[in-house]
PDB file of N, CA and C in Angstrom:
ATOM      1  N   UNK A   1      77.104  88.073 213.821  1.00  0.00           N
ATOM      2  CA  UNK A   1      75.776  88.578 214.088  1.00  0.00           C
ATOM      3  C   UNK A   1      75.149  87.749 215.211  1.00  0.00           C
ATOM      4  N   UNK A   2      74.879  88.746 216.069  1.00  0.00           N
ATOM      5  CA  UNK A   2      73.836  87.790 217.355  1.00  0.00           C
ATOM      6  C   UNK A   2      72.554  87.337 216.943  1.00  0.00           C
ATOM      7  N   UNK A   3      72.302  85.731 217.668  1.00  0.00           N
ATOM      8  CA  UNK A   3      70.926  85.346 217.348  1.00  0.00           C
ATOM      9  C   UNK A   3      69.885  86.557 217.419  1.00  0.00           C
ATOM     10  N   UNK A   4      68.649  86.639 216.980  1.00  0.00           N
ATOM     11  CA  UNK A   4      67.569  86.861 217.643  1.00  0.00           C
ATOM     12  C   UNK A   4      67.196  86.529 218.966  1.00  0.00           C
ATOM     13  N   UNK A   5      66.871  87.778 219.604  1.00  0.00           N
ATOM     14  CA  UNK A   5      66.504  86.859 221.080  1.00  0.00           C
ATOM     15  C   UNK A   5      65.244  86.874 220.561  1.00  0.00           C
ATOM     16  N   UNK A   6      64.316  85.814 221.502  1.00  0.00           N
ATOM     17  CA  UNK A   6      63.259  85.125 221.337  1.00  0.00           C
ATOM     18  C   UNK A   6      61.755  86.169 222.175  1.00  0.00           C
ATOM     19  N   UNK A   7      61.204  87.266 221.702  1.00  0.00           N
ATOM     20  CA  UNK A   7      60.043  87.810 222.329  1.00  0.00           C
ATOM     21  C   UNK A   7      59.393  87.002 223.214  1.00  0.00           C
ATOM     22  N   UNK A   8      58.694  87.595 224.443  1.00  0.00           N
ATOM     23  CA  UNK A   8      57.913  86.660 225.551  1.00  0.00           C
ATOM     24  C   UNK A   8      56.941  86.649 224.165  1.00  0.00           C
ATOM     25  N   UNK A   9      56.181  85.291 225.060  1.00  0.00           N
ATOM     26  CA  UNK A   9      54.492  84.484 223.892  1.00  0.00           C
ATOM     27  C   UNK A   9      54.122  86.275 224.397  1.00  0.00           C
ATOM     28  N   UNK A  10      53.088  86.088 223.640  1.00  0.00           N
ATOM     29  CA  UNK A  10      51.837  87.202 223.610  1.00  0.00           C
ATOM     30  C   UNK A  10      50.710  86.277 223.772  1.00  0.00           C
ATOM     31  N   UNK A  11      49.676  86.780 224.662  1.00  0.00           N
ATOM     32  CA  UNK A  11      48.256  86.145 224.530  1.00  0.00           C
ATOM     33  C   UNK A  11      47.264  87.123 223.915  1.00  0.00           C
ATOM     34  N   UNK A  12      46.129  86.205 223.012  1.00  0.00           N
ATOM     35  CA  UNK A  12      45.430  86.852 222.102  1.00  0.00           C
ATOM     36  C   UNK A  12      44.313  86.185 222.312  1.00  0.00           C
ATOM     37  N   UNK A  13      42.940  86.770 222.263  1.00  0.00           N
ATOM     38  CA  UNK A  13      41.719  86.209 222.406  1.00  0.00           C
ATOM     39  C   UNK A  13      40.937  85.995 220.809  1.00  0.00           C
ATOM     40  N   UNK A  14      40.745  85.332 220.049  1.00  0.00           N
ATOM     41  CA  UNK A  14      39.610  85.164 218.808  1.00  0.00           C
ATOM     42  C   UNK A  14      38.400  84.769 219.567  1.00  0.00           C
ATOM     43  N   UNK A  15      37.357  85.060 219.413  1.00  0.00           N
ATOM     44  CA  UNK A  15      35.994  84.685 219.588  1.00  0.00           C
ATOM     45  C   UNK A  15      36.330  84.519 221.318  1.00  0.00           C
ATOM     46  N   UNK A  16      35.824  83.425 221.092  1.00  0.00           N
ATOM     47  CA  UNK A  16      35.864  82.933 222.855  1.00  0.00           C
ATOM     48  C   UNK A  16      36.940  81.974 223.391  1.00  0.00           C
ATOM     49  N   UNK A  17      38.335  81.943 222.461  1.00  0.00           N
ATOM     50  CA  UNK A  17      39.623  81.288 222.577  1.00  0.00           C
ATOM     51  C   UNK A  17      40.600  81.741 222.717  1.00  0.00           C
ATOM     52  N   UNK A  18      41.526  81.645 223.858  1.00  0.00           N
ATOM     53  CA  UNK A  18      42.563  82.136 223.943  1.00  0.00           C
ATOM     54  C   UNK A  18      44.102  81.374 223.159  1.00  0.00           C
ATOM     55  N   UNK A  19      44.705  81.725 222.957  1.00  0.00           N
ATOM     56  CA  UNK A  19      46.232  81.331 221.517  1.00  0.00           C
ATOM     57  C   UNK A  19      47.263  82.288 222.506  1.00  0.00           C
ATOM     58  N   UNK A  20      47.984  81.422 222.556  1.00  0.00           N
ATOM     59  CA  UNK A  20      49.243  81.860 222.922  1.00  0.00           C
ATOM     60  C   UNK A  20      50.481  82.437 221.901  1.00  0.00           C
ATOM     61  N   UNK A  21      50.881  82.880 221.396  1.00  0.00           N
ATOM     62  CA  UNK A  21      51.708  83.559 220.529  1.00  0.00           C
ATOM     63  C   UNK A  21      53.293  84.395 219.865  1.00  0.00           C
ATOM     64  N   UNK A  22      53.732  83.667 219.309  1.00  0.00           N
ATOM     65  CA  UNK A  22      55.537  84.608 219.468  1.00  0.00           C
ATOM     66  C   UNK A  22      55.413  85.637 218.316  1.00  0.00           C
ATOM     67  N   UNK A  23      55.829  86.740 218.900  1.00  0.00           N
ATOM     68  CA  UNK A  23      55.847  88.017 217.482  1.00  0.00           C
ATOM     69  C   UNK A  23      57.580  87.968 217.426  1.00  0.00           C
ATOM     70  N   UNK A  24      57.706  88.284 216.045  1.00  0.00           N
ATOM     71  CA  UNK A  24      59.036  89.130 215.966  1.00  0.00           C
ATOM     72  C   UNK A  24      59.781  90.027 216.388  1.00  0.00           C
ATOM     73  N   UNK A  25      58.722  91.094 216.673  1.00  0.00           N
ATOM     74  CA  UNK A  25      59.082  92.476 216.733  1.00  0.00           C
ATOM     75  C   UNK A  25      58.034  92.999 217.172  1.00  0.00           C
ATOM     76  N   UNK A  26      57.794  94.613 217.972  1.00  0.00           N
ATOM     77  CA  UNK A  26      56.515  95.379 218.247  1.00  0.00           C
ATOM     78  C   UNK A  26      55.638  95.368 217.503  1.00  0.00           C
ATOM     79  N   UNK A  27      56.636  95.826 216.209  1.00  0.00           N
ATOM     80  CA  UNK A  27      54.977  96.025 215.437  1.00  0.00           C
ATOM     81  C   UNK A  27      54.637  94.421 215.114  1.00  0.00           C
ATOM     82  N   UNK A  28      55.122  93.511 214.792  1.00  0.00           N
ATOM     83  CA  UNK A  28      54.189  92.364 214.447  1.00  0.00           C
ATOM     84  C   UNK A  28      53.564  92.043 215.447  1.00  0.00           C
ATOM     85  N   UNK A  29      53.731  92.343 216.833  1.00  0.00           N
ATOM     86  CA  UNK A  29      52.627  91.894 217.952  1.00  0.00           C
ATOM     87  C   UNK A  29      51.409  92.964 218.040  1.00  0.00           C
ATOM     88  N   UNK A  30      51.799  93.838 217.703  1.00  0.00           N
ATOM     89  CA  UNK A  30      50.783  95.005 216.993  1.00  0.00           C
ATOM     90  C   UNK A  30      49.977  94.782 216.242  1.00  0.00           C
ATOM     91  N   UNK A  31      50.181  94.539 215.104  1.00  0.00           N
ATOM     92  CA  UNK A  31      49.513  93.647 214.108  1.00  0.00           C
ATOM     93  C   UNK A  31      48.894  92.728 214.430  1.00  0.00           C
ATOM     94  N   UNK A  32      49.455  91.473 215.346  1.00  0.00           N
ATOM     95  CA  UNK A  32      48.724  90.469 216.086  1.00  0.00           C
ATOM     96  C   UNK A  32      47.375  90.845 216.808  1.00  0.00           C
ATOM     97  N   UNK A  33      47.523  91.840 217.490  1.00  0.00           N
ATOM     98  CA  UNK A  33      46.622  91.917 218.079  1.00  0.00           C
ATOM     99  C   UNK A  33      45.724  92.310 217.562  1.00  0.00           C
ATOM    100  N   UNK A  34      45.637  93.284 216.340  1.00  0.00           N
ATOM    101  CA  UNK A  34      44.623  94.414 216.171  1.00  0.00           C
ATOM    102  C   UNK A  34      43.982  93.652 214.998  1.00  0.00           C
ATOM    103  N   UNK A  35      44.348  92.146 214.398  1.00  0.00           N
ATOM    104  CA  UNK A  35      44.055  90.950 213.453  1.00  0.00           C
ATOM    105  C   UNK A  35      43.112  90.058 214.884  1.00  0.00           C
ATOM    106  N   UNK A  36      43.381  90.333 215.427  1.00  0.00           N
ATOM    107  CA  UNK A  36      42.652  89.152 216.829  1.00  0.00           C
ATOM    108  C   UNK A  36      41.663  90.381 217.132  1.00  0.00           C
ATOM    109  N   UNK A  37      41.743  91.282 217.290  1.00  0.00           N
ATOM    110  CA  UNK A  37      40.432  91.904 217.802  1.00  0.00           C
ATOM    111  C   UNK A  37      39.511  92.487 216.501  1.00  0.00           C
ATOM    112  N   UNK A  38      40.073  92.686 215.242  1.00  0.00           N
ATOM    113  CA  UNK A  38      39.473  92.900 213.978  1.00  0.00           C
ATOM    114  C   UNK A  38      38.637  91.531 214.338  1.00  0.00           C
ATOM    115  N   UNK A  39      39.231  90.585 214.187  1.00  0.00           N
ATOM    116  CA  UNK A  39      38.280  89.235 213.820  1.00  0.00           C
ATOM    117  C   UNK A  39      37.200  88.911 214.818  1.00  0.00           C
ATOM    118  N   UNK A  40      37.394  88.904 215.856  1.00  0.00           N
ATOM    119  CA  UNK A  40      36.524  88.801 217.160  1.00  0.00           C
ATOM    120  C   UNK A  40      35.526  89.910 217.149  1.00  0.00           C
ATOM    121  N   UNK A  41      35.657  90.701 216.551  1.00  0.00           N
ATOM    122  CA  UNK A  41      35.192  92.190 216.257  1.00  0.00           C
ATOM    123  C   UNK A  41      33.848  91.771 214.892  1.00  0.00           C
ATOM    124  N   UNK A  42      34.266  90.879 214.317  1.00  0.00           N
ATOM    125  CA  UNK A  42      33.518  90.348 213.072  1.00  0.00           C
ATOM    126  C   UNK A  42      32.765  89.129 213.175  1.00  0.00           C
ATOM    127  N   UNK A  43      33.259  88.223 214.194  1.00  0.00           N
ATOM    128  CA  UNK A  43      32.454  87.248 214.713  1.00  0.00           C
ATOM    129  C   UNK A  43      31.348  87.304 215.325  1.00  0.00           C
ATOM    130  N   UNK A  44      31.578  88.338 216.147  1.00  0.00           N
ATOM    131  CA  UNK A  44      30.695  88.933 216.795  1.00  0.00           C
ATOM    132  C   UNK A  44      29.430  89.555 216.068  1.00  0.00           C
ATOM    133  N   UNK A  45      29.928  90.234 215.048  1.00  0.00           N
ATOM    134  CA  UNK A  45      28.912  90.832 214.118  1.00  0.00           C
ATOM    135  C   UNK A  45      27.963  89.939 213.327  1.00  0.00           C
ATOM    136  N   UNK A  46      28.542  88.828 212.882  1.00  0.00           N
ATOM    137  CA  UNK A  46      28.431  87.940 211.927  1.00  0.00           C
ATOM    138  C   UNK A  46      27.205  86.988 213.440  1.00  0.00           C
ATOM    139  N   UNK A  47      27.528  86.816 214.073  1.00  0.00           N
ATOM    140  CA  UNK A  47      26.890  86.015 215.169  1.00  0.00           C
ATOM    141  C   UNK A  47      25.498  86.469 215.434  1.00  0.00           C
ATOM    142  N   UNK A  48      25.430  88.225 215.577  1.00  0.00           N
ATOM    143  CA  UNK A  48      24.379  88.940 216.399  1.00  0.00           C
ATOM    144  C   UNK A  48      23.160  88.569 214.891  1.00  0.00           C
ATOM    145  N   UNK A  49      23.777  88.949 213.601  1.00  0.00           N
ATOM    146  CA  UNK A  49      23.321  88.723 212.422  1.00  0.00           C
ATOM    147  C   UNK A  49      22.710  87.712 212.560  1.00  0.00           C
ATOM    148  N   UNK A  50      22.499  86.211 212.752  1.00  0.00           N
ATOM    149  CA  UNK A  50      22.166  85.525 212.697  1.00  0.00           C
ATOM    150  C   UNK A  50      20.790  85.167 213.455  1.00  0.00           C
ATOM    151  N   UNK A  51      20.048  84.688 213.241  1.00  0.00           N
ATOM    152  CA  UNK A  51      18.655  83.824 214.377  1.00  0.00           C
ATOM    153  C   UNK A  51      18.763  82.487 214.292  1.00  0.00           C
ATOM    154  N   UNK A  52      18.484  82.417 215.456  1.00  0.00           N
ATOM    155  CA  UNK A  52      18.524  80.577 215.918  1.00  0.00           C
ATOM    156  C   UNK A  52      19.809  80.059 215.686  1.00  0.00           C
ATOM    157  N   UNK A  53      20.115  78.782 214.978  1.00  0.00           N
ATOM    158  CA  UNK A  53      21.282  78.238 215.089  1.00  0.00           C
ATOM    159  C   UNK A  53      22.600  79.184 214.862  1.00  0.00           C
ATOM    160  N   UNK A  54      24.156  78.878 215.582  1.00  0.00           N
ATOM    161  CA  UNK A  54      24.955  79.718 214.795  1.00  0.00           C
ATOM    162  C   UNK A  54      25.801  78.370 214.532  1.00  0.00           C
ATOM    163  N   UNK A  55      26.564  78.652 212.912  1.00  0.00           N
ATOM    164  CA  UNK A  55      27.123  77.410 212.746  1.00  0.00           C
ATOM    165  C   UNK A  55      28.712  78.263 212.637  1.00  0.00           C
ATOM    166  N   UNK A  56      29.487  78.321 213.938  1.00  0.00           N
ATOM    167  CA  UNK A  56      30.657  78.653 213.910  1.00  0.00           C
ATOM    168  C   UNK A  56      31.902  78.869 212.518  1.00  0.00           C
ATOM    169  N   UNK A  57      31.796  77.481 211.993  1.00  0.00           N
ATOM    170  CA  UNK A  57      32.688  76.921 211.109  1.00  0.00           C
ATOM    171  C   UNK A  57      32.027  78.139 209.862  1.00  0.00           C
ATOM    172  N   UNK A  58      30.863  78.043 209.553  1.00  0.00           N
ATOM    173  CA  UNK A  58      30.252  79.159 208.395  1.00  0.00           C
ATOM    174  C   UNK A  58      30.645  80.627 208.922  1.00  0.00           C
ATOM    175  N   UNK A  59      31.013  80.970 210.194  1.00  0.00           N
ATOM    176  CA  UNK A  59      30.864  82.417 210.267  1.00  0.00           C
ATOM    177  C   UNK A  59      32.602  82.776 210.333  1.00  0.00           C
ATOM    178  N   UNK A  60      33.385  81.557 210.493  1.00  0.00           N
ATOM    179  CA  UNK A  60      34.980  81.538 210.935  1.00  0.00           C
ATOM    180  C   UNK A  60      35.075  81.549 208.835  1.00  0.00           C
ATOM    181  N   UNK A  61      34.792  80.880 208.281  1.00  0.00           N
ATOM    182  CA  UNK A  61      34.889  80.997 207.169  1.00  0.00           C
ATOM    183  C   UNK A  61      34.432  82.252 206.133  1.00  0.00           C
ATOM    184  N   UNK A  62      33.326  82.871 206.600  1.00  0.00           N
ATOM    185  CA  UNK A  62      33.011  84.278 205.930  1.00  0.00           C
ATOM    186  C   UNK A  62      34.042  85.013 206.487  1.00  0.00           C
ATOM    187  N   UNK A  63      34.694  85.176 207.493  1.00  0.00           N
ATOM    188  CA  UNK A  63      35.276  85.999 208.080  1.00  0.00           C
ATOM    189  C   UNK A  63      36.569  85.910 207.282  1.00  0.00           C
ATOM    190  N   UNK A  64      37.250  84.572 207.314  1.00  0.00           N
ATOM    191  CA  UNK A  64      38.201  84.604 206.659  1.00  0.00           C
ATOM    192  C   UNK A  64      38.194  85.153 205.110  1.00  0.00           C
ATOM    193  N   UNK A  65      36.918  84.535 204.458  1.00  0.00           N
ATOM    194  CA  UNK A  65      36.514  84.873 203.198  1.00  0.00           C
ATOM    195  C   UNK A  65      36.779  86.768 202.976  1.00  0.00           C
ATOM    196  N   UNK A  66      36.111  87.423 204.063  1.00  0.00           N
ATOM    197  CA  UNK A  66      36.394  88.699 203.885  1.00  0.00           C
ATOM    198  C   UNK A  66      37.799  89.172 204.173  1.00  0.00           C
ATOM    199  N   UNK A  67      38.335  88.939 204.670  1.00  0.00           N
ATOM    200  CA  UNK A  67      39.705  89.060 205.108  1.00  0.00           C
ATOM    201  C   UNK A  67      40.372  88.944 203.638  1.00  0.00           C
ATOM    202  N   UNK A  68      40.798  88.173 203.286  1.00  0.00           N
ATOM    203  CA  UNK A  68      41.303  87.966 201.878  1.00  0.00           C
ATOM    204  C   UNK A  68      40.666  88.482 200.776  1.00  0.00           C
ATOM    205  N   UNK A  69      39.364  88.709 201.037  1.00  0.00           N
ATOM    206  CA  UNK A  69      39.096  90.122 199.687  1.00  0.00           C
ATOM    207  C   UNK A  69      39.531  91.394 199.546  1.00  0.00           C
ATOM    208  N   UNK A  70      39.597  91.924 201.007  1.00  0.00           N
ATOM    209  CA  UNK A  70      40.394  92.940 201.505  1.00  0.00           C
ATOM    210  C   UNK A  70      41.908  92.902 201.147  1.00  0.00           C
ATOM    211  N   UNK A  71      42.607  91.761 201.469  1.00  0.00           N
ATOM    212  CA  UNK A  71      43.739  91.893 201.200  1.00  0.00           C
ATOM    213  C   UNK A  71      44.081  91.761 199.820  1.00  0.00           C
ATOM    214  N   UNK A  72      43.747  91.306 198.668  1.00  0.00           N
ATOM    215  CA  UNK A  72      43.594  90.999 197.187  1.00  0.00           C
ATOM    216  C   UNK A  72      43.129  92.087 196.851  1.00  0.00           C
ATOM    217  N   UNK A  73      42.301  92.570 197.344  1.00  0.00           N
ATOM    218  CA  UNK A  73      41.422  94.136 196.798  1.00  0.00           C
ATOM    219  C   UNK A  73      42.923  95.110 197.728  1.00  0.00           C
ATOM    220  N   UNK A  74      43.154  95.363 198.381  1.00  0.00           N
ATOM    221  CA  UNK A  74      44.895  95.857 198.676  1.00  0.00           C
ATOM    222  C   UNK A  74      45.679  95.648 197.902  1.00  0.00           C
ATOM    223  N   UNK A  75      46.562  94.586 197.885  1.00  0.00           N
ATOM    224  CA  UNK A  75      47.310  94.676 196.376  1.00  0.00           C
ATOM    225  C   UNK A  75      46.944  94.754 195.825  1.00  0.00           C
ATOM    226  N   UNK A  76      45.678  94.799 195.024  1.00  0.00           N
ATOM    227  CA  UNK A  76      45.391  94.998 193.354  1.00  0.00           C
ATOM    228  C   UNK A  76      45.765  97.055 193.447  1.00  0.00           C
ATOM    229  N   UNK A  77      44.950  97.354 194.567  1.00  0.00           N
ATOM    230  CA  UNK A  77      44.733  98.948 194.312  1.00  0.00           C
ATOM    231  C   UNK A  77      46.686  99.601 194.488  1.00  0.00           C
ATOM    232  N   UNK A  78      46.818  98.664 195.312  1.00  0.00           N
ATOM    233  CA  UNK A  78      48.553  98.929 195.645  1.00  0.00           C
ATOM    234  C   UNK A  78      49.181  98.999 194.055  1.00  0.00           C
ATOM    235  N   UNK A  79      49.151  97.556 193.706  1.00  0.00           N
ATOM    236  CA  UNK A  79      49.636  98.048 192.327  1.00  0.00           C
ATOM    237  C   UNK A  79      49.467  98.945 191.085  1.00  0.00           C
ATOM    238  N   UNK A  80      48.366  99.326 191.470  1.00  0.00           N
ATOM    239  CA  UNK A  80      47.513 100.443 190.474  1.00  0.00           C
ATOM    240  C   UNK A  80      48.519 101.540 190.499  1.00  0.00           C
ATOM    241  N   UNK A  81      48.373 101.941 191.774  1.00  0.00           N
ATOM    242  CA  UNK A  81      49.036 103.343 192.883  1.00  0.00           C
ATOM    243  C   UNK A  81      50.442 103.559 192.079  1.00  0.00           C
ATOM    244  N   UNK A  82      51.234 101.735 192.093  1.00  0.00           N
ATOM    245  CA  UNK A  82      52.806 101.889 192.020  1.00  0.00           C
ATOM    246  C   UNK A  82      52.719 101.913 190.868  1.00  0.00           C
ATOM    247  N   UNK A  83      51.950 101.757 189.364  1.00  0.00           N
ATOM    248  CA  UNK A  83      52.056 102.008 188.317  1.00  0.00           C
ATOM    249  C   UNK A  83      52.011 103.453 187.486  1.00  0.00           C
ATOM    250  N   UNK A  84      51.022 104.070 188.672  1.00  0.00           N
ATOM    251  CA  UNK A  84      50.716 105.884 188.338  1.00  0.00           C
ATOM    252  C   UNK A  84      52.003 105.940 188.716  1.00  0.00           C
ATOM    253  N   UNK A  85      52.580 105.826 189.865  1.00  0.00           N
ATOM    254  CA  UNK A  85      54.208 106.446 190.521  1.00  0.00           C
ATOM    255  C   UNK A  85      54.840 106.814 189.405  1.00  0.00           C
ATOM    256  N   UNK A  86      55.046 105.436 189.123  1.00  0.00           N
ATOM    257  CA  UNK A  86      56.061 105.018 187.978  1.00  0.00           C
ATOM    258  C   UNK A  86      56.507 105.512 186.596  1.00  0.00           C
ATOM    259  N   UNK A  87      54.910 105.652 186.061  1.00  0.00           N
ATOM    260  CA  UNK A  87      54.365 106.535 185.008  1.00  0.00           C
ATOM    261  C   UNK A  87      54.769 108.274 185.368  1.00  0.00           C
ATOM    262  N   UNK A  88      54.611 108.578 186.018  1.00  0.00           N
ATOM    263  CA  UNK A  88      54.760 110.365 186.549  1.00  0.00           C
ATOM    264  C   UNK A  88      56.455 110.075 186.816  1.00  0.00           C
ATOM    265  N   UNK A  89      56.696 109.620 187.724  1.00  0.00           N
ATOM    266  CA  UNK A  89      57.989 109.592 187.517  1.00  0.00           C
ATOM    267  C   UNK A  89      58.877 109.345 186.015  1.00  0.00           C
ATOM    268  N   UNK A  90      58.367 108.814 185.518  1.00  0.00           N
ATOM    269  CA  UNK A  90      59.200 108.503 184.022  1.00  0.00           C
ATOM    270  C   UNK A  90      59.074 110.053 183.292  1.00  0.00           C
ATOM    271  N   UNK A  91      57.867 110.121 182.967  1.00  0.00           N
ATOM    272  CA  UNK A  91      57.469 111.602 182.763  1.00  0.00           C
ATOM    273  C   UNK A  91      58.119 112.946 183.306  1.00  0.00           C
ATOM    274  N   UNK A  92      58.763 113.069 184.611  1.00  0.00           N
ATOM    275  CA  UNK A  92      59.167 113.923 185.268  1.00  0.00           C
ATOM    276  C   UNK A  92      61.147 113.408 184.601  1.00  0.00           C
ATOM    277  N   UNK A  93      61.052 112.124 184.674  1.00  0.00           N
ATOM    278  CA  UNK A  93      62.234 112.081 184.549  1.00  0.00           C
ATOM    279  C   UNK A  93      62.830 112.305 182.718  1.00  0.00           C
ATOM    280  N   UNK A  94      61.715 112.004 181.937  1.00  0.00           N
ATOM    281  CA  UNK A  94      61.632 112.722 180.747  1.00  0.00           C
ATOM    282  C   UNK A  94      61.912 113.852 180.509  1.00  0.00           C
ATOM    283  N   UNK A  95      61.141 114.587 181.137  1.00  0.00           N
ATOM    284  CA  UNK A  95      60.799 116.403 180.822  1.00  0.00           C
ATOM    285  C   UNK A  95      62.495 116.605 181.352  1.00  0.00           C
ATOM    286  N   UNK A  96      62.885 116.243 182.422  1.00  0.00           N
ATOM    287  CA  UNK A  96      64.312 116.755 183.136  1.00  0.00           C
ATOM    288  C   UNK A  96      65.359 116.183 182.405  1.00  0.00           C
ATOM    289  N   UNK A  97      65.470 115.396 181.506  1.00  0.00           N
ATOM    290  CA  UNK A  97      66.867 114.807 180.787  1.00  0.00           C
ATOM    291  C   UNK A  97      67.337 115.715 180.496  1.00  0.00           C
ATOM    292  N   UNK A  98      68.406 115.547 180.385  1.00  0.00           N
ATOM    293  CA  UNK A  98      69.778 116.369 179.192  1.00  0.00           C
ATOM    294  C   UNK A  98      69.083 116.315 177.644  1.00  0.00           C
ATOM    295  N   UNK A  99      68.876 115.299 177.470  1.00  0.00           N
ATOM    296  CA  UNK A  99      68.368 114.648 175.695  1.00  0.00           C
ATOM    297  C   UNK A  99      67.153 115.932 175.372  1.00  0.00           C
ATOM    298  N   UNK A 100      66.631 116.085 176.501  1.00  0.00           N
ATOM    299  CA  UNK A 100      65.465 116.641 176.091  1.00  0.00           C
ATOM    300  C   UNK A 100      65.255 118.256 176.356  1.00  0.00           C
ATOM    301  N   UNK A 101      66.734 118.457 176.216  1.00  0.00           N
ATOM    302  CA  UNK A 101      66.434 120.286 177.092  1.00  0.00           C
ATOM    303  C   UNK A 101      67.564 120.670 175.443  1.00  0.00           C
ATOM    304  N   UNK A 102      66.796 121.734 174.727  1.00  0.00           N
ATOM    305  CA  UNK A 102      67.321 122.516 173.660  1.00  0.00           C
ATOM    306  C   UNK A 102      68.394 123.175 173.821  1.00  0.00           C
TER     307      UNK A 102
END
């Protein structure tokens, strides 16, 4: 099996910082980006929100804070989803047995 070749960096802007960056693959630089402009997208919001002082570190931290409710509130509903599947499928696979046809 051949190495991985190594993707060019990607550059990405957060707030008012530029990060240089290696993706895996398209879509993870995809992802990269649209996580760098989601967030910059929220800083921004979180910033205009504010009067007088802005204390960066508090608004980099709500941001993150929301980020991870989202994603926890995602898997929780994900697993919900794969438990109905599961359930209907058993059910479907019930009704269709051999065992169960007269």
């Amino acid at each position: 099996m051949e190495p991985q070749k190594l993707r060019p960096p990607i550059k990405i802007t957060i707030g008012n910082k530029s990060y240089e960056l290696r993706s895996n693959s398209e879509h993870e630089e995809e992802l990269i980006r649209k996580a760098a402009k989601l967030v910059t997208e929220q800083i921004e919001h979180r910033m205009k929100k504010k009067k007088g002082e802005v204390n960066i570190e508090e608004i980099l931290s709500m941001v993150c804070l929301d980020a991870m409710v989202a994603r926890l509130k995602g898997d929780h509903d994900l697993k919900i989803i794969k438990n109905e599947v599961f359930k209907k499928l058993d059910t479907i696979q019930n009704h269709f047995s051999p065992s169960s046809q007269n």
